[in-house]
Each structure stands twice: as C-alpha cells, then as structure tokens.
Protein backbone atom coordinates (compact mmCIF):
# COMPACT_ATOMS: atom_id res chain seq x y z
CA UNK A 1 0.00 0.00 0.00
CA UNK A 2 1.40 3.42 -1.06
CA UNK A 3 0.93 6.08 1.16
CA UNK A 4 1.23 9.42 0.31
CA UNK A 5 -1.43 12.97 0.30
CA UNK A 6 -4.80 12.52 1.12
CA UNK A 7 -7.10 12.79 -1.57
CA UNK A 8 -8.89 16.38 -0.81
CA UNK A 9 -12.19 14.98 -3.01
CA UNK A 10 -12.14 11.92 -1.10
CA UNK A 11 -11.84 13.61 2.55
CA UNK A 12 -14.61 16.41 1.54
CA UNK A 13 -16.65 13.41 0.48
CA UNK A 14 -16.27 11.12 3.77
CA UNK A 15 -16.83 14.86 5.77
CA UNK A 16 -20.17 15.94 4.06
CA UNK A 17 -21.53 12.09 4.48
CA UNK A 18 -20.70 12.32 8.59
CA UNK A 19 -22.38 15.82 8.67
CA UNK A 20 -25.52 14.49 6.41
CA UNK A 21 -25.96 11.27 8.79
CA UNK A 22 -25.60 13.06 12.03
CA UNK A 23 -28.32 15.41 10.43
CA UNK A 24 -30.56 12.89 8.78
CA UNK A 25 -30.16 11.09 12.51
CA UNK A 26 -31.12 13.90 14.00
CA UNK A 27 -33.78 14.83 11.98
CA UNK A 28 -35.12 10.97 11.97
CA UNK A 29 -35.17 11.15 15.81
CA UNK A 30 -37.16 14.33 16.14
CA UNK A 31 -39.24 14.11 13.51
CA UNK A 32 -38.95 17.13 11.52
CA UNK A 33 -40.15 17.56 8.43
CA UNK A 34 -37.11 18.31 6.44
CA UNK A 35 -35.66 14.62 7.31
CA UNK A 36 -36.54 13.19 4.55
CA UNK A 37 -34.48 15.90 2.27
CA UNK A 38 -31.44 15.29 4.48
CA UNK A 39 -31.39 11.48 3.82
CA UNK A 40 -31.40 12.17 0.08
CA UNK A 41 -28.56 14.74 0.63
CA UNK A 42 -26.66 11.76 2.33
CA UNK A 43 -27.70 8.87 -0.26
CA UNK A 44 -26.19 11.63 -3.09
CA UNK A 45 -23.01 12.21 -1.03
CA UNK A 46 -22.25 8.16 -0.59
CA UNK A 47 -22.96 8.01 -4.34
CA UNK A 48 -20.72 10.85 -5.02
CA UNK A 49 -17.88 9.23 -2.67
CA UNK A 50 -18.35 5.66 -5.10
CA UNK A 51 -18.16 7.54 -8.01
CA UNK A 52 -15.21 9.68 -7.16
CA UNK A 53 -13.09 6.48 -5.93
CA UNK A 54 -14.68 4.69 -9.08
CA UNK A 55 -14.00 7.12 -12.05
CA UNK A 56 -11.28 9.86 -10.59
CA UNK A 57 -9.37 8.47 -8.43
CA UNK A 58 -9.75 4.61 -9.57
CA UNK A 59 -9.45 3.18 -6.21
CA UNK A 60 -12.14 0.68 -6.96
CA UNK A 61 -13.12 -1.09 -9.81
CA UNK A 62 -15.71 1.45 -12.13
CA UNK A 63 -18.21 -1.20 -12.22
CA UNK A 64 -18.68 -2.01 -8.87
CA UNK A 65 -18.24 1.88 -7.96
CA UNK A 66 -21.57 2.54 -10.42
CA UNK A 67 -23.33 -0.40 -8.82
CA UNK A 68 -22.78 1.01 -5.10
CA UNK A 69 -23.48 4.26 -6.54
CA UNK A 70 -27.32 3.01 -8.03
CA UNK A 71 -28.27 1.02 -4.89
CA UNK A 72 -27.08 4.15 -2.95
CA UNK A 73 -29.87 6.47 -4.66
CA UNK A 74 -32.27 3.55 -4.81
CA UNK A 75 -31.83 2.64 -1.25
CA UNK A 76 -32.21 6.42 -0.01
CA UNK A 77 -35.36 7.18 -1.77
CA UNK A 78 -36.69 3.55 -0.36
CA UNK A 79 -35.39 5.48 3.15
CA UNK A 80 -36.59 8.96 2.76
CA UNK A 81 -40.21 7.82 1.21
CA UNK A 82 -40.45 5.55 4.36
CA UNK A 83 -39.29 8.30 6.60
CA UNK A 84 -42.30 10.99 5.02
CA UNK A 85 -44.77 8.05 5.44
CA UNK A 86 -43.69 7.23 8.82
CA UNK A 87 -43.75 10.85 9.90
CA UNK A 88 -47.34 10.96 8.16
CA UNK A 89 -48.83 8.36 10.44
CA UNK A 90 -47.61 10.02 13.44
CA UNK A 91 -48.82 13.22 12.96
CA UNK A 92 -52.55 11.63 12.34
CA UNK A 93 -52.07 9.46 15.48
C-alpha cells in the first residue's frame, strides 16, 4: 500500500456524508419535516464518494463503484419515502 497525500475529493466526500448522517439522525429522531431531504442529501453524497473512488481516483473497480453508486440512490429514496410516510402516520395518530 502506497501512502502518500490525502485525496482532498475523497476527505470532503467522507466529511459531508458524517455531517448528512448526524443530520438525517437527527432529523429521523425528532421528527422534523425536512428529514426526509437530508437522507437524500446523504444517499447523493455516498454516491458521489463511489463515483469519485470509481472514475477519478480509480481506487475501486468502475463497475462495482456505479453499482454502489445506483443502490445508494435507490436505497435512499426507499429510506426517505419511508421516513415521510412514517412521519405521516404520526402526525394523524
């Protein structure tokens, strides 16, 4: 294993998912409305992070870097929709 710089992309990438999870936790936790948005924002950042190790910096292989990437988005807006219905219910109840 080489070591060398840190990849600035890479870092800003790994920062804005932290800041987007401890968010979306947040958010999750109290209920507020504008959960659901954050959990996108953090499905788009781990699908930014794939493709950036995928297709600029070619840690991983591209393919499986656009497969994480798809499920990513797929498996936030499974997340987020269940999140708005979830926060639906509660507010009838």
């Amino acid at each position: 294993m080489v070591i060398g710089q840190p990849a600035l992309p890479l870092l800003i990438a790994f920062l804005l998912q932290a800041v987007f999870g401890i968010v979306a936790g947040v958010g999750v936790w109290r209920g507020a409305p504008w959960a659901p948005l954050v959990i996108v924002l953090l499905g788009a950042s781990v699908a930014a992070t794939a493709v950036i190790e995928g297709f600029v910096l070619w840690i991983v292989a591209s393919l499986r870097a656009l497969l994480e990437a798809v499920v990513a988005i797929l498996v936030t807006f499974l997340i987020a929709a269940h999140v708005k219905g979830q926060r639906r219910i509660m507010s009838y109840g």
